[in-house]
C-alpha atoms as a PDB file:
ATOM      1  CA  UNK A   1      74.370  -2.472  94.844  1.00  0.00           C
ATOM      2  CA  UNK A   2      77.758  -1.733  94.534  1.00  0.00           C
ATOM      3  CA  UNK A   3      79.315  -0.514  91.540  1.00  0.00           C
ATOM      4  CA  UNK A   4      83.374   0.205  90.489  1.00  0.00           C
ATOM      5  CA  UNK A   5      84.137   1.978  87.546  1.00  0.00           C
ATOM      6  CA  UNK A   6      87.956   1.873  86.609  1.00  0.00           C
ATOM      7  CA  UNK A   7      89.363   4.364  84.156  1.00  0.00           C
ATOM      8  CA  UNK A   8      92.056   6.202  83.193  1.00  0.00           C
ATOM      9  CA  UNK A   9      94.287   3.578  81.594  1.00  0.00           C
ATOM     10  CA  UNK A  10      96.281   3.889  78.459  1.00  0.00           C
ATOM     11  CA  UNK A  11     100.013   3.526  76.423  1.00  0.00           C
ATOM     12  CA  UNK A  12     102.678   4.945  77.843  1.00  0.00           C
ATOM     13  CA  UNK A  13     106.302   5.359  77.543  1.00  0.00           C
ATOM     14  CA  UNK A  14     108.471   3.805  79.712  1.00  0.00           C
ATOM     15  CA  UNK A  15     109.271   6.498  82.395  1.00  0.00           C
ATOM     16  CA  UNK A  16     106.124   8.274  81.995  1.00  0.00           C
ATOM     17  CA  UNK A  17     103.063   8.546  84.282  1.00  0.00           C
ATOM     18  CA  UNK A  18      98.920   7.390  84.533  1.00  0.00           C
ATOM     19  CA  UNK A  19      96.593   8.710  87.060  1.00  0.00           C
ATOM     20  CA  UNK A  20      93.780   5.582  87.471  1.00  0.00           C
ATOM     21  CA  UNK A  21      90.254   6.841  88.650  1.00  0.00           C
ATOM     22  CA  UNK A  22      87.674   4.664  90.551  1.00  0.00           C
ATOM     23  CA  UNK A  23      84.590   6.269  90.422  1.00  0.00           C
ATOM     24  CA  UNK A  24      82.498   3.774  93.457  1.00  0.00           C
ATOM     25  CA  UNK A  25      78.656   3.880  93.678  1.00  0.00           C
ATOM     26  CA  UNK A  26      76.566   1.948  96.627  1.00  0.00           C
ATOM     27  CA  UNK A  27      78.767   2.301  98.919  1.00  0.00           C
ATOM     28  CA  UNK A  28      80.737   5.815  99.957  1.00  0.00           C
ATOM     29  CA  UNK A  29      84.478   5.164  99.520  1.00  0.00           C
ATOM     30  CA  UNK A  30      84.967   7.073 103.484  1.00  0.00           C
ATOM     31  CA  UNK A  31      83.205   4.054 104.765  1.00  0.00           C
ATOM     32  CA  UNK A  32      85.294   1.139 103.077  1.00  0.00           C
ATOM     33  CA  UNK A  33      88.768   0.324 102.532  1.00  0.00           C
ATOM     34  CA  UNK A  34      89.793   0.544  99.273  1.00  0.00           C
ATOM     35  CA  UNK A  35      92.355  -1.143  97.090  1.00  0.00           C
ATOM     36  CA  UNK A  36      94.117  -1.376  93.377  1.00  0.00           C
ATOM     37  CA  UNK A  37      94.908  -4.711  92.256  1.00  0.00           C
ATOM     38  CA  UNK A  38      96.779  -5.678  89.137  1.00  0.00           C
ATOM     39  CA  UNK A  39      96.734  -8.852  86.855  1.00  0.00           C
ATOM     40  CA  UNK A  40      98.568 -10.140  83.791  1.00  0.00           C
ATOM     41  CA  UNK A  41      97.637 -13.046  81.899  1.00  0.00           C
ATOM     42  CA  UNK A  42      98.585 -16.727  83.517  1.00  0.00           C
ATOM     43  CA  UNK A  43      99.730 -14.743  86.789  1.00  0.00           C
ATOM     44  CA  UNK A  44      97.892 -14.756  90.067  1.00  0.00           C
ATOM     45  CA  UNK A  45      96.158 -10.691  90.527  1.00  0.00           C
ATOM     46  CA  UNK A  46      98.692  -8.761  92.727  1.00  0.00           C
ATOM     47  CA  UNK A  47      98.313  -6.110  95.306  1.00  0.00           C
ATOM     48  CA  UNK A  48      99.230  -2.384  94.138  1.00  0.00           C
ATOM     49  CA  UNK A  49      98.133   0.004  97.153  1.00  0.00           C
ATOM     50  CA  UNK A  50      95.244   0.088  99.202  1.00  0.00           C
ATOM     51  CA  UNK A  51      93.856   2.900 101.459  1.00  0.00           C
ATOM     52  CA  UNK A  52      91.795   3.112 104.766  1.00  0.00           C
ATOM     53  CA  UNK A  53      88.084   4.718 105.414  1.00  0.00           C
ATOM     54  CA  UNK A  54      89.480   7.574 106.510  1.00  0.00           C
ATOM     55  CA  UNK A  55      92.494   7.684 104.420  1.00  0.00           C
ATOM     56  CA  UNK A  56      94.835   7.874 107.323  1.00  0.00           C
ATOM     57  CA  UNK A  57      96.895   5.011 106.641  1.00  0.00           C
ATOM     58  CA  UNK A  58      98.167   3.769 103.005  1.00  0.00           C
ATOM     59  CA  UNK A  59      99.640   0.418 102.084  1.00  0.00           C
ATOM     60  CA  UNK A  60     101.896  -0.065  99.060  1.00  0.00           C
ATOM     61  CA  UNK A  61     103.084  -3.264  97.463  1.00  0.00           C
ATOM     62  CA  UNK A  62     106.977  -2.990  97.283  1.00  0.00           C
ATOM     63  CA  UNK A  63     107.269  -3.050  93.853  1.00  0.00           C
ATOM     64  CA  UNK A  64     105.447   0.339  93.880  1.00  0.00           C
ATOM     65  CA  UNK A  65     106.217   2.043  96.298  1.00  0.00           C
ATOM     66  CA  UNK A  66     107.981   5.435  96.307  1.00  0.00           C
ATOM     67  CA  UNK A  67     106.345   5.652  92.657  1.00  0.00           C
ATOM     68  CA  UNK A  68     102.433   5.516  93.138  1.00  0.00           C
ATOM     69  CA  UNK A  69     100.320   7.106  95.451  1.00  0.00           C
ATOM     70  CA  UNK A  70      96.604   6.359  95.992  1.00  0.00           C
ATOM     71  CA  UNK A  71      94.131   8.906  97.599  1.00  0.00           C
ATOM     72  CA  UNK A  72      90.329   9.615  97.845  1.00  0.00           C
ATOM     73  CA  UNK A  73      88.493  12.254  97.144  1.00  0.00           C
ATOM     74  CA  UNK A  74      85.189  11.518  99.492  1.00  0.00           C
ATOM     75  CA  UNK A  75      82.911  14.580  97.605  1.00  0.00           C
ATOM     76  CA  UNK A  76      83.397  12.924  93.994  1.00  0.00           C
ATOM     77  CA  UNK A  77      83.490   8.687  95.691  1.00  0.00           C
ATOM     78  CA  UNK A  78      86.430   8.132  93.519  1.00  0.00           C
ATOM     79  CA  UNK A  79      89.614   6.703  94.372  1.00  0.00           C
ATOM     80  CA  UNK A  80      92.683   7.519  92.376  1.00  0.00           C
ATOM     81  CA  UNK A  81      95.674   5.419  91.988  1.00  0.00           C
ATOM     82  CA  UNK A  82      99.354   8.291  90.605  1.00  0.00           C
ATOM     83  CA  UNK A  83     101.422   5.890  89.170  1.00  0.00           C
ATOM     84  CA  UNK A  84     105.099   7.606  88.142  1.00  0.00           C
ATOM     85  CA  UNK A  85     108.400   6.489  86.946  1.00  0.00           C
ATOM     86  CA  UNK A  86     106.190   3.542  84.703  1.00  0.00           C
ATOM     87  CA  UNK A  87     108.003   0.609  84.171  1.00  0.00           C
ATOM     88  CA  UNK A  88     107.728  -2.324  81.497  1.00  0.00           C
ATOM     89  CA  UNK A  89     106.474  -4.776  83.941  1.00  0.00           C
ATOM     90  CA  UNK A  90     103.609  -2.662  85.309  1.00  0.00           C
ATOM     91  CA  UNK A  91     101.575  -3.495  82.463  1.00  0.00           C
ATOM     92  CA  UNK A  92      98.677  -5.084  83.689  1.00  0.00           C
ATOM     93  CA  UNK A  93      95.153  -4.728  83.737  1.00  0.00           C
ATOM     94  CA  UNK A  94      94.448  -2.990  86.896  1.00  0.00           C
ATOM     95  CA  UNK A  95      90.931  -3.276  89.181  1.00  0.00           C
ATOM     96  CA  UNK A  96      89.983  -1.130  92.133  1.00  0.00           C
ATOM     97  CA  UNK A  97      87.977  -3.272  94.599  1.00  0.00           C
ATOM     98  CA  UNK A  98      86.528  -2.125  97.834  1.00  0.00           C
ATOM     99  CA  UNK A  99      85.786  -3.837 101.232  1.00  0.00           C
ATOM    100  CA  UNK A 100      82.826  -2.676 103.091  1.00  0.00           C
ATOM    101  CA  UNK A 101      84.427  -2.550 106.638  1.00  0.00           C
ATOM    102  CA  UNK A 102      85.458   0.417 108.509  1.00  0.00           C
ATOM    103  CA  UNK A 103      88.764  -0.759 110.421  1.00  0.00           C
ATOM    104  CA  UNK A 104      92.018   0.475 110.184  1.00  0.00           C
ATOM    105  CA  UNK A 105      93.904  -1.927 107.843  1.00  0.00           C
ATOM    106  CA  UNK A 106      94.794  -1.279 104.526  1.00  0.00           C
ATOM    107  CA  UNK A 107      94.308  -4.644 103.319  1.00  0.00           C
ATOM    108  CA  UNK A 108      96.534  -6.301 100.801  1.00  0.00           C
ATOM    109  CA  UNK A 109      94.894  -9.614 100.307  1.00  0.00           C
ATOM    110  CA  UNK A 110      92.342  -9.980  97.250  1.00  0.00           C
ATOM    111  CA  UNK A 111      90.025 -11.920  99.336  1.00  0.00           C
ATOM    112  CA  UNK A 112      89.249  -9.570 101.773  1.00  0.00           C
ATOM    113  CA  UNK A 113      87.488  -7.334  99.152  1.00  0.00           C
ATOM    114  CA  UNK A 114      83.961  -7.504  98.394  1.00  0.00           C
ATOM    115  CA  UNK A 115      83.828  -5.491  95.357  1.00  0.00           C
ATOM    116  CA  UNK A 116      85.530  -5.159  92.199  1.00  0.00           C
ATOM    117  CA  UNK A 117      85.698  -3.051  89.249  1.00  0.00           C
ATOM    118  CA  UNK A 118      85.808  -4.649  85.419  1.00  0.00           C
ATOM    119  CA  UNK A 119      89.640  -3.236  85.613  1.00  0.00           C
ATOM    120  CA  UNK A 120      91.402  -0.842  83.169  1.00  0.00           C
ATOM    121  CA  UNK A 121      94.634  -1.744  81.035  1.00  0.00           C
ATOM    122  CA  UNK A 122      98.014   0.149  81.507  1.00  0.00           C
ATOM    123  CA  UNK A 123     100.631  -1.277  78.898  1.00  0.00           C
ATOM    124  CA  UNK A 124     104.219   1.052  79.011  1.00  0.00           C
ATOM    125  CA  UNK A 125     106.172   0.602  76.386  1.00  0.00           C
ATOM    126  CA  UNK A 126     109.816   0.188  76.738  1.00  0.00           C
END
């Protein structure tokens, strides 16, 4: 069975940064593609970043990019999503899900994701 566990959320500031941790067990994070969602309230959940088996290739919503990165670290089976540069309207409660496929695409629709953590909340204060 497999199992996401989000953490690392919080309040921040406006300009600060949040490191996200998805600690994955039942499945080893170098043999699925792995993602970070985000959803607020009465809005549809939105890609963040995503990230291959072999974490060769990296996808990034636009509205991120340049100021998160998301890597694996394949020893601990956690996936980490460095968010920088925080703005007001990144607060969202944000899952990690994983899709139990080894190909080479960075996925950034929700429905091609098996697997999803209960999601942690980032709210950034302006």
């Amino acid at each position: 069975q497999v199992q996401l566990v989000e953490s690392g959320g919080g309040l921040v500031q406006a300009g600060g940064s949040l490191r996200l941790s998805c600690a994955a067990s039942g499945r080893t994070v170098t043999s699925a593609t792995m993602g970070w969602f985000r959803q607020v309230p009465g809005k549809e959940r939105e890609f963040v970043a995503a990230i291959t088996w072999n974490g060769a290739i990296t996808n990034y919503a636009d509205s991120v990019k340049g100021r998160c990165t998301i890597s694996r670290d394949g020893a601990k089976n956690t996936v980490f999503l460095q968010m920088s540069s925080l703005k007001a309207e990144d607060t969202a409660v944000y899952y990690c899900a994983l899709r139990p496929v080894v190909d080479n695409v960075p996925w950034s629709e929700h429905h091609r994701y098996d697997y999803w953590g209960q999601g942690t909340q980032v709210t950034v204060s302006s």
